[in-house]
N, C-alpha and C. Protein backbone atom coordinates (compact mmCIF):
# COMPACT_ATOMS: atom_id res chain seq x y z
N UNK A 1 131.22 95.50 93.37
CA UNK A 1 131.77 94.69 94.44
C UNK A 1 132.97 93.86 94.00
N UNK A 2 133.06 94.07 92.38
CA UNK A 2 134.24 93.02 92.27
C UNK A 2 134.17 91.41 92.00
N UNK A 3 132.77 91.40 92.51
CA UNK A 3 132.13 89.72 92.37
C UNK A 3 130.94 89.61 91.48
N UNK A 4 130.89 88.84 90.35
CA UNK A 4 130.14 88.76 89.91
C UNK A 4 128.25 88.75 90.19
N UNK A 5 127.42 89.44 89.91
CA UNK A 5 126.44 89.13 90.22
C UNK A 5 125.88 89.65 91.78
N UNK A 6 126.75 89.84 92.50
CA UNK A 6 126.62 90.41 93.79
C UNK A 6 126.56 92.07 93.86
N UNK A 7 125.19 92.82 94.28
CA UNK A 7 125.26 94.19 94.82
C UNK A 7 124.89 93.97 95.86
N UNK A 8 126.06 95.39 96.66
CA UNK A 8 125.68 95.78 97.60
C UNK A 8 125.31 97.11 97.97
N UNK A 9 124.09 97.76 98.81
CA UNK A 9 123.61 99.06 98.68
C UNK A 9 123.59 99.96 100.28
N UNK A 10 123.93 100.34 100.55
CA UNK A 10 123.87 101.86 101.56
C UNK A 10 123.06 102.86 101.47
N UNK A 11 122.38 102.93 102.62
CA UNK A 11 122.09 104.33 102.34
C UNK A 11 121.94 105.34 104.13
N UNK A 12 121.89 106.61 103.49
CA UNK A 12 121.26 107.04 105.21
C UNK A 12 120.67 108.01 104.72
N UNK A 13 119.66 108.23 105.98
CA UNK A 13 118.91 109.93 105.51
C UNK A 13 119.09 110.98 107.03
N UNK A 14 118.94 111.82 106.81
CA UNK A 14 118.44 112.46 107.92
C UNK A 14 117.30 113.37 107.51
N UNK A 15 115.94 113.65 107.97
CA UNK A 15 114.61 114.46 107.60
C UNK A 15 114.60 115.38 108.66
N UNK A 16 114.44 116.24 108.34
CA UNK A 16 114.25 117.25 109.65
C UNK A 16 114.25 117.05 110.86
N UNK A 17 115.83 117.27 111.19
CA UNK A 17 116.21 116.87 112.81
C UNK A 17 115.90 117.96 113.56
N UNK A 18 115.38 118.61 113.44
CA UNK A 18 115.42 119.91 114.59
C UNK A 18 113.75 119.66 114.70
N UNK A 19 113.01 119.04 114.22
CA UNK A 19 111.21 118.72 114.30
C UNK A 19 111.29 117.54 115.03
N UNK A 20 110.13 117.55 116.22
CA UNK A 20 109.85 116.57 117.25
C UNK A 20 109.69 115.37 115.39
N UNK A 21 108.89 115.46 114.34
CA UNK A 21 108.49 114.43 113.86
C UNK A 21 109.82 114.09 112.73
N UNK A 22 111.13 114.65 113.48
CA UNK A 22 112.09 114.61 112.20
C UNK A 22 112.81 113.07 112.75
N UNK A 23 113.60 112.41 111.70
CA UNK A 23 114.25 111.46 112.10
C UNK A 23 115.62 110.96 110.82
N UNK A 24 116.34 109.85 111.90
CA UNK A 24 117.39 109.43 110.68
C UNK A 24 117.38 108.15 110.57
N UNK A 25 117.56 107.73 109.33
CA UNK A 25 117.86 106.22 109.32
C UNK A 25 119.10 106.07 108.43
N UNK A 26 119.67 104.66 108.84
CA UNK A 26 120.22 103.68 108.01
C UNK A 26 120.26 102.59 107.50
N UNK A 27 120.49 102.37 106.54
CA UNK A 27 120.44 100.71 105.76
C UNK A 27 121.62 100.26 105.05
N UNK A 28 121.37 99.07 105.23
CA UNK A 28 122.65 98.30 104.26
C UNK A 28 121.66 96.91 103.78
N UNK A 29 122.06 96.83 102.73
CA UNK A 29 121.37 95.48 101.81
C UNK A 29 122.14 94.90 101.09
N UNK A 30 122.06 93.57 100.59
CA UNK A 30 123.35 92.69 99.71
C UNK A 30 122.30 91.81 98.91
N UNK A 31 122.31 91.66 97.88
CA UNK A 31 121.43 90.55 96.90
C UNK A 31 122.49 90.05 95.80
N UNK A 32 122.36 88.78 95.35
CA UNK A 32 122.92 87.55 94.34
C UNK A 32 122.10 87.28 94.29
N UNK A 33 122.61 87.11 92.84
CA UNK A 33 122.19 86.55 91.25
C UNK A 33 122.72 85.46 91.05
N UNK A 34 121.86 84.38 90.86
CA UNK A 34 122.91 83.03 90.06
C UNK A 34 121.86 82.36 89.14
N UNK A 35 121.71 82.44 88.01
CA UNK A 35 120.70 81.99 87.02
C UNK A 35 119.65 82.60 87.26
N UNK A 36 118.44 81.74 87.42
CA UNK A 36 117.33 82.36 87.58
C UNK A 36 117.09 82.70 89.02
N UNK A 37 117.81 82.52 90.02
CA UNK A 37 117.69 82.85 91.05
C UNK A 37 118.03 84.17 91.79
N UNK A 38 117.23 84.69 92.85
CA UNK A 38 117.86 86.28 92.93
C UNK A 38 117.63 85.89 94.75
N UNK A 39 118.76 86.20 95.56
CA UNK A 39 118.48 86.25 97.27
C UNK A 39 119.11 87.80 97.66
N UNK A 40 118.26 88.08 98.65
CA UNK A 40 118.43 89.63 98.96
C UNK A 40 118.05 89.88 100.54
N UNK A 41 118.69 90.07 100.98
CA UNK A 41 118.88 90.45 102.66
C UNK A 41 119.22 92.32 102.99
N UNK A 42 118.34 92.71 103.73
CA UNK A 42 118.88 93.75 104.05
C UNK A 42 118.33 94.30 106.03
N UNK A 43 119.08 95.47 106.14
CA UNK A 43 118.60 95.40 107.65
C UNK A 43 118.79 97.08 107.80
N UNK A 44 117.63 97.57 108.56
CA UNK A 44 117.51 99.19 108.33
C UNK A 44 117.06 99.76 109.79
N UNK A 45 117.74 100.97 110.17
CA UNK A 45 117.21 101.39 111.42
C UNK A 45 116.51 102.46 111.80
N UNK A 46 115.69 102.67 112.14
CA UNK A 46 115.41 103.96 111.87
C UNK A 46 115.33 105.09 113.22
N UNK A 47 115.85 106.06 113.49
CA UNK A 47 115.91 106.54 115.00
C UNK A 47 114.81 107.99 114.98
N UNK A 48 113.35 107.56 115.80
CA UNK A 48 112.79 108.42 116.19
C UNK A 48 112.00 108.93 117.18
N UNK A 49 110.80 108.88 117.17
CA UNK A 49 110.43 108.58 118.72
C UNK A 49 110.23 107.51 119.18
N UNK A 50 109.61 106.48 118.53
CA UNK A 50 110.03 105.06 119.00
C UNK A 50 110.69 104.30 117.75
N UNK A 51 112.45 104.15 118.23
CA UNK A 51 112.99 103.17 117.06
C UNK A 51 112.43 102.46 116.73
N UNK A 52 112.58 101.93 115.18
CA UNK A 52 112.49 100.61 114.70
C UNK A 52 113.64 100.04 114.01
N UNK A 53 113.64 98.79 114.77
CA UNK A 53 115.05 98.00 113.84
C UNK A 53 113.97 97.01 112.51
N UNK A 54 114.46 96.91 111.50
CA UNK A 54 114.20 96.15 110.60
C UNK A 54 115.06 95.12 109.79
N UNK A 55 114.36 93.75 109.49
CA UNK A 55 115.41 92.96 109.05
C UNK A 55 114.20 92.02 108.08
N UNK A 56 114.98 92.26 106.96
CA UNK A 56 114.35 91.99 105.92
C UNK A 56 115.44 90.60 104.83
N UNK A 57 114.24 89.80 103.93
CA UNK A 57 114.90 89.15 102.79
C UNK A 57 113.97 89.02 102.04
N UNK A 58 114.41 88.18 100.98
CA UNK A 58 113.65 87.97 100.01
C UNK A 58 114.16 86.92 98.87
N UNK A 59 113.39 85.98 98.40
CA UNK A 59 114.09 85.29 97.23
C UNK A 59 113.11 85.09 96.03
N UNK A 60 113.65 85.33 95.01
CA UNK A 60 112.83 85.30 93.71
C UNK A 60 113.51 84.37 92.94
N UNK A 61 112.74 83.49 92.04
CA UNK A 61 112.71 82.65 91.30
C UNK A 61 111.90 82.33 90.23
N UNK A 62 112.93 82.83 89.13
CA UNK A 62 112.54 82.70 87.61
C UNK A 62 112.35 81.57 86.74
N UNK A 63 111.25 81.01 87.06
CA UNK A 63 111.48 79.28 86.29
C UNK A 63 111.32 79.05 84.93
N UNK A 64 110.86 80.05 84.33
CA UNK A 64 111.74 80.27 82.39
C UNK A 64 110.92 81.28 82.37
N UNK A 65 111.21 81.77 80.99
CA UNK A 65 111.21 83.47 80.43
C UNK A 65 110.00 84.22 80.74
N UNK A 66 108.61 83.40 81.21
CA UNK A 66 107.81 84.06 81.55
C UNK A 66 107.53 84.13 82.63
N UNK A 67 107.57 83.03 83.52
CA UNK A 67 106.93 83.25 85.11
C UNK A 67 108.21 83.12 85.99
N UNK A 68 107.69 83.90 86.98
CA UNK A 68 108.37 84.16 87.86
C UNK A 68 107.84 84.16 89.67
N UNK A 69 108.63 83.31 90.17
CA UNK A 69 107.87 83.28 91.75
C UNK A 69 108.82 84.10 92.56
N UNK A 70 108.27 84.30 94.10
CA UNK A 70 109.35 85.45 94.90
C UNK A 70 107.98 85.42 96.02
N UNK A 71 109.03 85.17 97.24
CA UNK A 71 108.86 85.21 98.84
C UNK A 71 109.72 86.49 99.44
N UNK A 72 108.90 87.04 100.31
CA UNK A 72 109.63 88.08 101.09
C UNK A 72 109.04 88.64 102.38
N UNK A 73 110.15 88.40 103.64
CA UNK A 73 109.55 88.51 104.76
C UNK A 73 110.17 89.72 105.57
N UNK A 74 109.51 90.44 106.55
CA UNK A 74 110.55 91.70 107.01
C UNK A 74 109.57 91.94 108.62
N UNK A 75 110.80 91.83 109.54
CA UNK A 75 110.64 91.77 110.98
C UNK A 75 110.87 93.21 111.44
N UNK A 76 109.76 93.76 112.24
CA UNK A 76 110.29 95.35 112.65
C UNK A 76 110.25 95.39 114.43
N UNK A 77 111.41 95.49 114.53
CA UNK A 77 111.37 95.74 116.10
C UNK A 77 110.91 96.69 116.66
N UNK A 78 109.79 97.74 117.20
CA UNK A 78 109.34 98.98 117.34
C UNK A 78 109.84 98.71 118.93
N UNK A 79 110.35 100.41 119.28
CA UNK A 79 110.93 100.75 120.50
C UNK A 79 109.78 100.55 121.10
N UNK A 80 109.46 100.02 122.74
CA UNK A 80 107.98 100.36 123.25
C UNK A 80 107.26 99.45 123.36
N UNK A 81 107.14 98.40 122.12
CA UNK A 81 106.12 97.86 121.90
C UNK A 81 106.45 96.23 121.76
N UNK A 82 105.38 95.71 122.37
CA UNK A 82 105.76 94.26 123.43
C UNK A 82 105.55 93.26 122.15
N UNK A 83 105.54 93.85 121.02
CA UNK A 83 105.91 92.52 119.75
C UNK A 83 106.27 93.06 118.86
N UNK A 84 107.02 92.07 118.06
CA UNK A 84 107.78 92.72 116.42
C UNK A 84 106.63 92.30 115.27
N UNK A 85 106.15 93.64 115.16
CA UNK A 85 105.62 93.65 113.04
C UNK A 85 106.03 92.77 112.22
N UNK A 86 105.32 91.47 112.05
CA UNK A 86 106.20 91.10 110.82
C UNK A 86 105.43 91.09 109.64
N UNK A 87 105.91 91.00 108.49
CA UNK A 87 105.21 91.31 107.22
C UNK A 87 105.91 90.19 106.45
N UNK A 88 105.04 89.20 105.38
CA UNK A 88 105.50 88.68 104.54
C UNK A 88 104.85 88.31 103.46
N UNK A 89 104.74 87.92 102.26
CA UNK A 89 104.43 88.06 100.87
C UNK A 89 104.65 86.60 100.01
N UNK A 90 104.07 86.40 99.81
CA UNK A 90 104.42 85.45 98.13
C UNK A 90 103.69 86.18 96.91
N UNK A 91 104.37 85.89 95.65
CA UNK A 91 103.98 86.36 94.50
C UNK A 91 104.23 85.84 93.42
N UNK A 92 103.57 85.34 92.64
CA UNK A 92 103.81 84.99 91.21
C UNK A 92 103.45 86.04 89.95
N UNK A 93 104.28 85.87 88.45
CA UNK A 93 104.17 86.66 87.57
C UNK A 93 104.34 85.81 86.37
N UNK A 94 103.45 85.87 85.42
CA UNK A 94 103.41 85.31 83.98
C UNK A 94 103.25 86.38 83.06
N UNK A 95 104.35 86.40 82.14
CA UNK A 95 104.00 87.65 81.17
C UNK A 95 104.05 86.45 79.84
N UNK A 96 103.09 87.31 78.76
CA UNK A 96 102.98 86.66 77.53
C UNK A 96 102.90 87.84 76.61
N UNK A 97 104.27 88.03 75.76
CA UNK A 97 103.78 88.99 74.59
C UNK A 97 103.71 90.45 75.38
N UNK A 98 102.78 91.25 75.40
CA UNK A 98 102.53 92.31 75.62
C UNK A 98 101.75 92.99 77.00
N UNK A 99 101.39 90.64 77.86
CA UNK A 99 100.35 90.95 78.53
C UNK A 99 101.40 90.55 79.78
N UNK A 100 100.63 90.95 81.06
CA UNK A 100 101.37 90.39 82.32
C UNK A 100 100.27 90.17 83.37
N UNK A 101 99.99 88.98 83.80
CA UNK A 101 99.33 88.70 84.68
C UNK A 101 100.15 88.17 86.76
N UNK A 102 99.43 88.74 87.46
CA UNK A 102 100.29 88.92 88.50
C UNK A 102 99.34 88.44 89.86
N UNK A 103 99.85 87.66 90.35
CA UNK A 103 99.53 87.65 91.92
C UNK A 103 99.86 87.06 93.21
N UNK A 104 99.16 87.65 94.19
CA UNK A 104 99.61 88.07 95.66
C UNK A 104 99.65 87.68 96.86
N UNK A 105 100.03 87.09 97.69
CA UNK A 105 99.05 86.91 98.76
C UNK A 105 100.13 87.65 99.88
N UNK A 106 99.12 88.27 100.70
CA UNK A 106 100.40 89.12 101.82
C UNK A 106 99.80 89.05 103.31
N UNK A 107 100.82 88.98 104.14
CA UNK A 107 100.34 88.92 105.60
C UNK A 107 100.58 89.89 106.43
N UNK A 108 100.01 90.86 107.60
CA UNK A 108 101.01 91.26 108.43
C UNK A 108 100.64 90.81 110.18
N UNK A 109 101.51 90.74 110.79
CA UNK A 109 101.28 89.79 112.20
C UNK A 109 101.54 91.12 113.04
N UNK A 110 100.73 91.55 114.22
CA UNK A 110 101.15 92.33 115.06
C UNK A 110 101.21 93.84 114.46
N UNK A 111 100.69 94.37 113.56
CA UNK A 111 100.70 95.88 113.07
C UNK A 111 100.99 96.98 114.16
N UNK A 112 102.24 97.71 113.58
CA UNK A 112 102.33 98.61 114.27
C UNK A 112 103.07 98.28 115.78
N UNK A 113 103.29 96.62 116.15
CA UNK A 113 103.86 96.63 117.54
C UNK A 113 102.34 95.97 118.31
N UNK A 114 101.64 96.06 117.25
CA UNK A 114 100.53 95.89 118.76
C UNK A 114 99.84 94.00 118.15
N UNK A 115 100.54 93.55 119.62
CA UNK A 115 99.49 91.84 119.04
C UNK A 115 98.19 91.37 118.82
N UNK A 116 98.15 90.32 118.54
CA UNK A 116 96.80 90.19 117.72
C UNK A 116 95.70 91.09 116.89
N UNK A 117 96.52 92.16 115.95
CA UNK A 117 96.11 92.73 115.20
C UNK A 117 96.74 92.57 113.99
N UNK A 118 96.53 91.97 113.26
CA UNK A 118 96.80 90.96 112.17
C UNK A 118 95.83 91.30 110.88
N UNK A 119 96.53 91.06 109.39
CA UNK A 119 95.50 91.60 108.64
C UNK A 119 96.16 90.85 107.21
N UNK A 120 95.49 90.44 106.39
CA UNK A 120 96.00 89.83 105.29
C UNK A 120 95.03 90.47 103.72
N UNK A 121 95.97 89.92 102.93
CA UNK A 121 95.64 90.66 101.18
C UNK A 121 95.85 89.95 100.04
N UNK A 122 94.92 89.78 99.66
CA UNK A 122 95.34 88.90 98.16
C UNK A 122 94.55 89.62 97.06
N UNK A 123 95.66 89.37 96.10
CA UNK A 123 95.04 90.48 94.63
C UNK A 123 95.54 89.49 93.11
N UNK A 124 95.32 90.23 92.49
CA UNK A 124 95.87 89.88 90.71
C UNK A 124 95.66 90.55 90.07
N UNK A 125 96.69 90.94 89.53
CA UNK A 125 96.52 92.17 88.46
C UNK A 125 96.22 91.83 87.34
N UNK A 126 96.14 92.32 85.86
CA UNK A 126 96.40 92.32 84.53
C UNK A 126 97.03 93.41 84.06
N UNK A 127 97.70 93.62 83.47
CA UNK A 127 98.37 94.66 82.85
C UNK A 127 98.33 94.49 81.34
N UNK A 128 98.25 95.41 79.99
CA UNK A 128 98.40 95.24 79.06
C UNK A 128 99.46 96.20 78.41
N UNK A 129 100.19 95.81 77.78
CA UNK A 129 101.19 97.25 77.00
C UNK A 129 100.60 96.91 75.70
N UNK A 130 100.22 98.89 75.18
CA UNK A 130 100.01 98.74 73.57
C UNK A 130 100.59 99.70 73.09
């Protein structure tokens, strides 16, 4: 991009357009870097039997060499359907040495377009490298 610290990403697909279940999308996304900080926005469309527009971000934050926090939320407009999907996340990460400990908590509001169907997740991993 010419600017430090700043990418920006594109993409499109097309999947089998000649199949009732084929479709195309596009996206564009932009994220900065400034220390430990990372912000990332992107927005994606997808055209099939019922569009969805999507609009997404996210910000992560590295508060020294081992842990790391990060929020991320993403709104889906479904063609049809009388509410927008939203999905969002917090997460923390501590690595020590060889080990990495990780966790989650995630929401989604309205699944699929349809309201008051709502569902949430929380986890923690461990990971070891040897």
């Amino acid at each position: 991009t010419g600017i430090d610290n700043l990418t920006i990403g594109l993409g499109k697909s097309n999947i089998d357009p000649s199949s009732s279940a084929g479709y195309d999308s596009d996206t564009i996304g932009v994220s900065y870097a400034m220390g430990g900080i990372t912000l990332a926005y992107q927005i994606t469309e997808v055209d099939t039997t019922n569009d969805e527009d999507a609009r997404m971000y996210g910000a992560s934050f590295a508060i020294n060499d081992d842990l790391t926090i990060s929020y991320g939320r993403q709104t889906v407009e479904i063609q049809g359907k009388a509410s927008d999907e939203v999905n969002s996340g917090f997460s923390a990460s501590y690595t020590m040495g060889s080990m990495s400990i990780g966790a989650y908590v995630n929401k989604t509001e309205n699944m699929n377009g349809a309201s008051a169907t709502d569902d949430e997740g929380k986890g923690v991993t461990v990971s070891l490298a040897f």
